[in-house]
PDB file of N, CA and C in Angstrom:
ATOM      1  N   UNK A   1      99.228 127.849  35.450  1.00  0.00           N
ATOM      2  CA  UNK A   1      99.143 129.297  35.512  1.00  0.00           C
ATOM      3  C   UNK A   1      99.091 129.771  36.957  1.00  0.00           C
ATOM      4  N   UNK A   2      98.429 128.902  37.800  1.00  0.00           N
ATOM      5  CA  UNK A   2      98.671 129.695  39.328  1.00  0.00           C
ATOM      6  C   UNK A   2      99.287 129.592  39.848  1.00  0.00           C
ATOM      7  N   UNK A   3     100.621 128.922  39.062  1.00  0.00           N
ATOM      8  CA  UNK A   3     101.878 128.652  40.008  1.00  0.00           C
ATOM      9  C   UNK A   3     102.171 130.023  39.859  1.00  0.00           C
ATOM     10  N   UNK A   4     102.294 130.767  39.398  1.00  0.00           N
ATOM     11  CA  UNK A   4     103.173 131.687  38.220  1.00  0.00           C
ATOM     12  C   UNK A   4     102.185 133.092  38.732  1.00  0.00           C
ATOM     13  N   UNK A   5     101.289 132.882  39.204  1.00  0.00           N
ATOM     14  CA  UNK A   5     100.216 134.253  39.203  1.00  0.00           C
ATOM     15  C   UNK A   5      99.760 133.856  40.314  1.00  0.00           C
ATOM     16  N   UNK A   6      99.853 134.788  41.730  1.00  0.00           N
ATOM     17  CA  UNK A   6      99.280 134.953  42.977  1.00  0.00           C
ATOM     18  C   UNK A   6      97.425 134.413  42.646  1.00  0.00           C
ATOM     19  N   UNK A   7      96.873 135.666  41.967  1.00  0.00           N
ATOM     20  CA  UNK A   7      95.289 136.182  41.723  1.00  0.00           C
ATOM     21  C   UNK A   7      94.453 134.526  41.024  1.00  0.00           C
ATOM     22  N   UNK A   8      95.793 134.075  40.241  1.00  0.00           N
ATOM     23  CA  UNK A   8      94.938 132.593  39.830  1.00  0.00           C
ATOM     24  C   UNK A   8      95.114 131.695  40.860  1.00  0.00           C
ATOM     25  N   UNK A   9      95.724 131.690  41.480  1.00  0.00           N
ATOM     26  CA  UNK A   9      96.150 130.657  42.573  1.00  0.00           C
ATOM     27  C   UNK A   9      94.359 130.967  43.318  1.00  0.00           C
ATOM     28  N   UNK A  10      94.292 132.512  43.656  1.00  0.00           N
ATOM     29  CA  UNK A  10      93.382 132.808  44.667  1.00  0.00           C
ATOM     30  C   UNK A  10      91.757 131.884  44.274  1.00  0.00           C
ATOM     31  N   UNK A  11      92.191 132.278  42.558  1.00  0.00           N
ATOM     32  CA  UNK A  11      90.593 131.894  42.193  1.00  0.00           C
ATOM     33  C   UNK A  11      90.684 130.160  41.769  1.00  0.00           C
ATOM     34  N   UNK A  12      91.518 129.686  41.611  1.00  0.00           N
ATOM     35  CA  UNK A  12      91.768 128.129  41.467  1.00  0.00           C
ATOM     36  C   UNK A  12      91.055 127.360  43.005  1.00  0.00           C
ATOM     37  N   UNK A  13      92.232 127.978  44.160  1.00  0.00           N
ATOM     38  CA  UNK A  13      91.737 127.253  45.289  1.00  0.00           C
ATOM     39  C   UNK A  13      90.648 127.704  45.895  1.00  0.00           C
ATOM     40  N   UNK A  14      89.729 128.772  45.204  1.00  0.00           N
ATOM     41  CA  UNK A  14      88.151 129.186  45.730  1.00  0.00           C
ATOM     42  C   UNK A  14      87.526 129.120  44.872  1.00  0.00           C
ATOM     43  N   UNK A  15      86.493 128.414  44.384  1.00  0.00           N
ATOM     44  CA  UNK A  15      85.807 128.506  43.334  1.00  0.00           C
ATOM     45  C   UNK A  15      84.871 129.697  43.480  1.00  0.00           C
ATOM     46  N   UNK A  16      84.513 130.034  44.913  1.00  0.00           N
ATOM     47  CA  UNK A  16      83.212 131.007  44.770  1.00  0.00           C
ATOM     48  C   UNK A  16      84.328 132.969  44.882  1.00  0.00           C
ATOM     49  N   UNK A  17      85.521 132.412  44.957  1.00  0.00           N
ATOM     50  CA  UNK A  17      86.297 133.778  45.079  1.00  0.00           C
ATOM     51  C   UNK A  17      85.891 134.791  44.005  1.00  0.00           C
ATOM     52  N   UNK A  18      85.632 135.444  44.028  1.00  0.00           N
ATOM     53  CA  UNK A  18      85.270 137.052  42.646  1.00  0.00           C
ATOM     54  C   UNK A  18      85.948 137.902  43.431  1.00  0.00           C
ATOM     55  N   UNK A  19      87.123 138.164  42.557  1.00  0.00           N
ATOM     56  CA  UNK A  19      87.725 139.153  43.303  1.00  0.00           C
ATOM     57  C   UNK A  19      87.319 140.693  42.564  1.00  0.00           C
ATOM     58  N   UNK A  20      87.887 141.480  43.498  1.00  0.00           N
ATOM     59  CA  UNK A  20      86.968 143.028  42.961  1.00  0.00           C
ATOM     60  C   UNK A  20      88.275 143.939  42.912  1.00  0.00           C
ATOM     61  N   UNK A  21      88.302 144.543  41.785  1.00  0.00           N
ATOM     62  CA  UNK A  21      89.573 145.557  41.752  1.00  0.00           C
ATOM     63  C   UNK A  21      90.822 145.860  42.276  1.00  0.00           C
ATOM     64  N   UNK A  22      90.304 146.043  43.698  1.00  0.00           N
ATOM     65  CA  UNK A  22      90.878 146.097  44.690  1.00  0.00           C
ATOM     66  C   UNK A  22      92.062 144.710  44.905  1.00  0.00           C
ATOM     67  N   UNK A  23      90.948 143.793  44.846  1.00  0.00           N
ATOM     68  CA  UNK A  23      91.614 142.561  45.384  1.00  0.00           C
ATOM     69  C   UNK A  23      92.715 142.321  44.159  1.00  0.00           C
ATOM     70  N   UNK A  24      92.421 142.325  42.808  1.00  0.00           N
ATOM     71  CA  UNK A  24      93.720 142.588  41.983  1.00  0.00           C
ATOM     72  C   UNK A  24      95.139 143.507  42.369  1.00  0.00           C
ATOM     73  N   UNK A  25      94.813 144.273  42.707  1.00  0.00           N
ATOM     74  CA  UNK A  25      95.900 145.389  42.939  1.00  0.00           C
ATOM     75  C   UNK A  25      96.194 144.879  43.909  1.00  0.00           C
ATOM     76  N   UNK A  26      95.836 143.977  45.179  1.00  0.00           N
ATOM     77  CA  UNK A  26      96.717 143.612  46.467  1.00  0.00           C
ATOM     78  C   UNK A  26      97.664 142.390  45.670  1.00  0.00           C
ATOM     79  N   UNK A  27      96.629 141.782  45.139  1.00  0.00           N
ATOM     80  CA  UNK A  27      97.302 140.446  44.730  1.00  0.00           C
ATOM     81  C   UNK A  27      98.709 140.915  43.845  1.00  0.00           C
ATOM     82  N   UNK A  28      98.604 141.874  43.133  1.00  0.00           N
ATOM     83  CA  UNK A  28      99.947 142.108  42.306  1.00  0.00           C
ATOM     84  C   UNK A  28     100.753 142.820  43.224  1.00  0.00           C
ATOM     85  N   UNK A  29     100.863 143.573  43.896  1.00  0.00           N
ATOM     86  CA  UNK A  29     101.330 143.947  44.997  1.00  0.00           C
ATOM     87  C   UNK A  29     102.387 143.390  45.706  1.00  0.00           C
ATOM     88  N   UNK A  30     101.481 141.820  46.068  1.00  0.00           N
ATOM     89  CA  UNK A  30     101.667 141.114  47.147  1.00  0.00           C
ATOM     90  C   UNK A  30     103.057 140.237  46.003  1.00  0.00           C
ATOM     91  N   UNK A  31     102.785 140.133  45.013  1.00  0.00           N
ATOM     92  CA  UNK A  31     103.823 139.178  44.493  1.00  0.00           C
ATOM     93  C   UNK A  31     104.047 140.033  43.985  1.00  0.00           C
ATOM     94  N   UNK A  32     104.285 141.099  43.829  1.00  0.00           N
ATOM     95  CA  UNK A  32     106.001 141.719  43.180  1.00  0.00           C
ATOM     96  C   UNK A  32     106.889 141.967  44.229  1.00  0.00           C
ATOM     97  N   UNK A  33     106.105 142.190  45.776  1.00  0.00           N
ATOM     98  CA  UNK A  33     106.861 142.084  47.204  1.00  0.00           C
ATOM     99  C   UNK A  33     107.644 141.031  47.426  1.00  0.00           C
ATOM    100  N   UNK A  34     107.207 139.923  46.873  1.00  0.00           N
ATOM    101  CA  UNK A  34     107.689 138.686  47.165  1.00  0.00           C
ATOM    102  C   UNK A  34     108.885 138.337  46.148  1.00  0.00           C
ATOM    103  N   UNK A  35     108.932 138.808  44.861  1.00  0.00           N
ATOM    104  CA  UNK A  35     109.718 138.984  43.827  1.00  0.00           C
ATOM    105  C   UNK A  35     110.874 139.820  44.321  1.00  0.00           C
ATOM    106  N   UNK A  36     110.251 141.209  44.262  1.00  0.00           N
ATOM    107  CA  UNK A  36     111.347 141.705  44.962  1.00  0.00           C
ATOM    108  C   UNK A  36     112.075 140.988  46.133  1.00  0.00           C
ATOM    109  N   UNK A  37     111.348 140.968  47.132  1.00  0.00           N
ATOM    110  CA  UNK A  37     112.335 140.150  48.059  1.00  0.00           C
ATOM    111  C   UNK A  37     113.129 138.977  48.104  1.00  0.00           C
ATOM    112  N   UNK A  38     112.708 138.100  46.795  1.00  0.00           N
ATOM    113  CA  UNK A  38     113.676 137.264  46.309  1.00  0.00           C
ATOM    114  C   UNK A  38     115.130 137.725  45.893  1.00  0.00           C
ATOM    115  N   UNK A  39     114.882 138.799  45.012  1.00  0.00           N
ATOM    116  CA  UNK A  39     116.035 139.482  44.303  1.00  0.00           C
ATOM    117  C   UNK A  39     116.970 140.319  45.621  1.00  0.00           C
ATOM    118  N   UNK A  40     116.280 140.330  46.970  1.00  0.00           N
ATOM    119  CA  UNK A  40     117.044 140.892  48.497  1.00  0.00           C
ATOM    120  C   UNK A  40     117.325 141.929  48.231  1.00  0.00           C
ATOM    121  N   UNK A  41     115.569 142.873  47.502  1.00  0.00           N
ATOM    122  CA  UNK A  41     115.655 143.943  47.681  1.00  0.00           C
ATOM    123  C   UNK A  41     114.764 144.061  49.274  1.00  0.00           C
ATOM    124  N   UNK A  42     114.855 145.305  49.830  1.00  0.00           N
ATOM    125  CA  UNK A  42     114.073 145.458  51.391  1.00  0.00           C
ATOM    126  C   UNK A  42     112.397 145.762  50.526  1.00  0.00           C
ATOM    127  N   UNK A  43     111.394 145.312  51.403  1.00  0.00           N
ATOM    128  CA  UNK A  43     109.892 145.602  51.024  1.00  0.00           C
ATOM    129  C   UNK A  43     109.473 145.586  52.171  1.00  0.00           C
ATOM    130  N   UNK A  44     108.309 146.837  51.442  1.00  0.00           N
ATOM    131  CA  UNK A  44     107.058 147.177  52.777  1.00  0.00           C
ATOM    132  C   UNK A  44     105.643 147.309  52.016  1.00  0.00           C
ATOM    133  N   UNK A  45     104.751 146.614  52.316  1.00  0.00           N
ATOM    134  CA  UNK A  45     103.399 146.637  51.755  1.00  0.00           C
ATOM    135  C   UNK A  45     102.543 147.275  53.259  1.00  0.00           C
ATOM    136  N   UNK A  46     101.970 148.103  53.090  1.00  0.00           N
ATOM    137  CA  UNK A  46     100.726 148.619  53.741  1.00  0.00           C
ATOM    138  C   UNK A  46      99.082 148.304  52.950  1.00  0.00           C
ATOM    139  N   UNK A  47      98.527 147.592  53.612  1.00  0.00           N
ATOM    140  CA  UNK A  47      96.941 147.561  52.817  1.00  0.00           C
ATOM    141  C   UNK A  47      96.155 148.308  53.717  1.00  0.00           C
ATOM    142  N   UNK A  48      95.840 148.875  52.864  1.00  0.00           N
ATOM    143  CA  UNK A  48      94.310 149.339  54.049  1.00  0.00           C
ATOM    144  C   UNK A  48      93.161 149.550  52.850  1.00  0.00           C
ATOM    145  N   UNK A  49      91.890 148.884  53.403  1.00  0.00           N
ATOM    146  CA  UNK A  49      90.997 148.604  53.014  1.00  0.00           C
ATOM    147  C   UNK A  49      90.254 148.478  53.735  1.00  0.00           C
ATOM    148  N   UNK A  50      88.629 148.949  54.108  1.00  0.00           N
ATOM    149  CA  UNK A  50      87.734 148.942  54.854  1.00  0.00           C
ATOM    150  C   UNK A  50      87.519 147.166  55.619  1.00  0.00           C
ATOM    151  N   UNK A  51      87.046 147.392  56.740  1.00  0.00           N
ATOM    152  CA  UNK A  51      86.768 146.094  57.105  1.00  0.00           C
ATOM    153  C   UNK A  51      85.859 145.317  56.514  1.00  0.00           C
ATOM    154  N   UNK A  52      86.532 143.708  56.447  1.00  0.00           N
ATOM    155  CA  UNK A  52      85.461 142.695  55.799  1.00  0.00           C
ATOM    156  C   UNK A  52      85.281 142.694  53.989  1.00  0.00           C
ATOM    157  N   UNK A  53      86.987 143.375  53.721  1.00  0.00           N
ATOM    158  CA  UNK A  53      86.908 143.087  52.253  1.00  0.00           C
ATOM    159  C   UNK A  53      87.671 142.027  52.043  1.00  0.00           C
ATOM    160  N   UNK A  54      88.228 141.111  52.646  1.00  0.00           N
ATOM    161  CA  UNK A  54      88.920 140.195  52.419  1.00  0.00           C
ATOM    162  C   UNK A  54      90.572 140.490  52.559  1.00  0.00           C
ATOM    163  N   UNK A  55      91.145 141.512  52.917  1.00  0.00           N
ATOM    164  CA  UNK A  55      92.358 141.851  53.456  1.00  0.00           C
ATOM    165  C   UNK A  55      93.171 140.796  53.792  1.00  0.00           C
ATOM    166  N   UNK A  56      92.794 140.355  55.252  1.00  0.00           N
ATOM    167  CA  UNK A  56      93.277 139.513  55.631  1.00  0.00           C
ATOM    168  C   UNK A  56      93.715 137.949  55.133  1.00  0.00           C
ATOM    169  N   UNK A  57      92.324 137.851  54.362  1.00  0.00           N
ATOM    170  CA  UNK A  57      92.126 136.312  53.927  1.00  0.00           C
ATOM    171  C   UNK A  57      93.198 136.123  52.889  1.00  0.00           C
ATOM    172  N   UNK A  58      93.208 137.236  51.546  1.00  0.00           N
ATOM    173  CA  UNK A  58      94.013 137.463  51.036  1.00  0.00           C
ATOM    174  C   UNK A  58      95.651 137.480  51.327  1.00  0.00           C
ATOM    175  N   UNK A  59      96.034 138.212  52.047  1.00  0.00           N
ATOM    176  CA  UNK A  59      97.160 138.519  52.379  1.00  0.00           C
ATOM    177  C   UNK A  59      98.021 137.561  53.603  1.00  0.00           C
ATOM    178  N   UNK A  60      96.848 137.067  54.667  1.00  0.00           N
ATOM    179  CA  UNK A  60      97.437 135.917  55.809  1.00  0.00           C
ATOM    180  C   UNK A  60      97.185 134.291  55.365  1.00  0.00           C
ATOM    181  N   UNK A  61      96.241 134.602  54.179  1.00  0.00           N
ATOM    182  CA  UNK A  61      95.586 132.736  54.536  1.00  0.00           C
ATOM    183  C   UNK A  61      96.505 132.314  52.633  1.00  0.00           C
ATOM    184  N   UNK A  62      96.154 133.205  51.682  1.00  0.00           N
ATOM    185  CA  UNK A  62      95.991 132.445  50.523  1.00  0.00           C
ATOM    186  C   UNK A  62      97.542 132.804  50.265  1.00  0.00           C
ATOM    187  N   UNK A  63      97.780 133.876  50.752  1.00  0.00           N
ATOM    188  CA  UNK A  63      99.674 134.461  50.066  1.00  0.00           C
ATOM    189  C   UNK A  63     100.398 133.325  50.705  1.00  0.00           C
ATOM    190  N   UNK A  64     100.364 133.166  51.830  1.00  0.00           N
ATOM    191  CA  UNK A  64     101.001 132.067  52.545  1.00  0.00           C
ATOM    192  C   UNK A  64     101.470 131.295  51.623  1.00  0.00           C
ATOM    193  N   UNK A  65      99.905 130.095  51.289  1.00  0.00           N
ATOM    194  CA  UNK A  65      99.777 129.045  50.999  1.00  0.00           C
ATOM    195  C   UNK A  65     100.658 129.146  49.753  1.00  0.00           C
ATOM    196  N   UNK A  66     100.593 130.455  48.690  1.00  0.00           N
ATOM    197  CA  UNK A  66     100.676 130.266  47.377  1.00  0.00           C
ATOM    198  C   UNK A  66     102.330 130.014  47.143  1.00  0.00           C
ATOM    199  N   UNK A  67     102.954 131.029  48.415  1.00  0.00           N
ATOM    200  CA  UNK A  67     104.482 131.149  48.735  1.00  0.00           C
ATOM    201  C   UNK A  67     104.529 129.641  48.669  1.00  0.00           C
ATOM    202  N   UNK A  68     103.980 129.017  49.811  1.00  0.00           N
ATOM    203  CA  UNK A  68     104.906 127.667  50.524  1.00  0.00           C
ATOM    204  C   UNK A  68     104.553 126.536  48.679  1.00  0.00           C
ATOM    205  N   UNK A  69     103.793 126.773  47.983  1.00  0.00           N
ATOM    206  CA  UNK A  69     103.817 126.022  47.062  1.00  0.00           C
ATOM    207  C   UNK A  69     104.673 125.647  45.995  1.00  0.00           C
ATOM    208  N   UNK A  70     105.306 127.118  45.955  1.00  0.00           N
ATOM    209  CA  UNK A  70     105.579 127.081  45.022  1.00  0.00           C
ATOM    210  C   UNK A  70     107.406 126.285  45.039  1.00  0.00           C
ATOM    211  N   UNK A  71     107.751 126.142  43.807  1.00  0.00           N
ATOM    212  CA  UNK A  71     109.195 125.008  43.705  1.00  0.00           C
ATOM    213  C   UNK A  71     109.888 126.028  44.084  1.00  0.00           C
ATOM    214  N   UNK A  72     110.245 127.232  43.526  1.00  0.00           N
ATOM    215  CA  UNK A  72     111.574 127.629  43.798  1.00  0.00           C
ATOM    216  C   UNK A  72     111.928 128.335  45.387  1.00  0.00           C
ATOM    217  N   UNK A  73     110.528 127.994  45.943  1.00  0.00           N
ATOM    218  CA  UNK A  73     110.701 128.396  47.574  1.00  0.00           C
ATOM    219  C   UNK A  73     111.372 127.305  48.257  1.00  0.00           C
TER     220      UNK A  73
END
């Protein structure tokens, strides 16, 4: 299943991850951007979210990883 779903990937490779609302809506976000841009449509994601909600971690550390995993990349 976390091949297939950004948000399980997030909570597979963190056990203590609880993500909060928010962090859902980036995570789907973030992979329909990536979907889309498979299909070579153009994408632009803007997040903004107060500091120290996990923005970054989300979006620079775990999207990465989940991209480079997966087979059809």
């Amino acid at each position: 299943m976390s091949q297939n779903d950004f948000l399980s990937f997030c909570m597979v490779t963190d056990d203590k991850y609880e993500p909060a609302w928010f962090h859902e809506e980036i995570a789907d976000r973030l992979q329909k951007a990536y979907e889309d841009l498979k299909k070579g449509e153009s994408t632009y994601l803007v997040i903004e979210v107060g500091p120290r909600h996990g923005k970054s971690e989300i979006a620079s550390v775990k999207f990465p990883a989940w991209v480079l995993g997966l087979s059809d990349s």
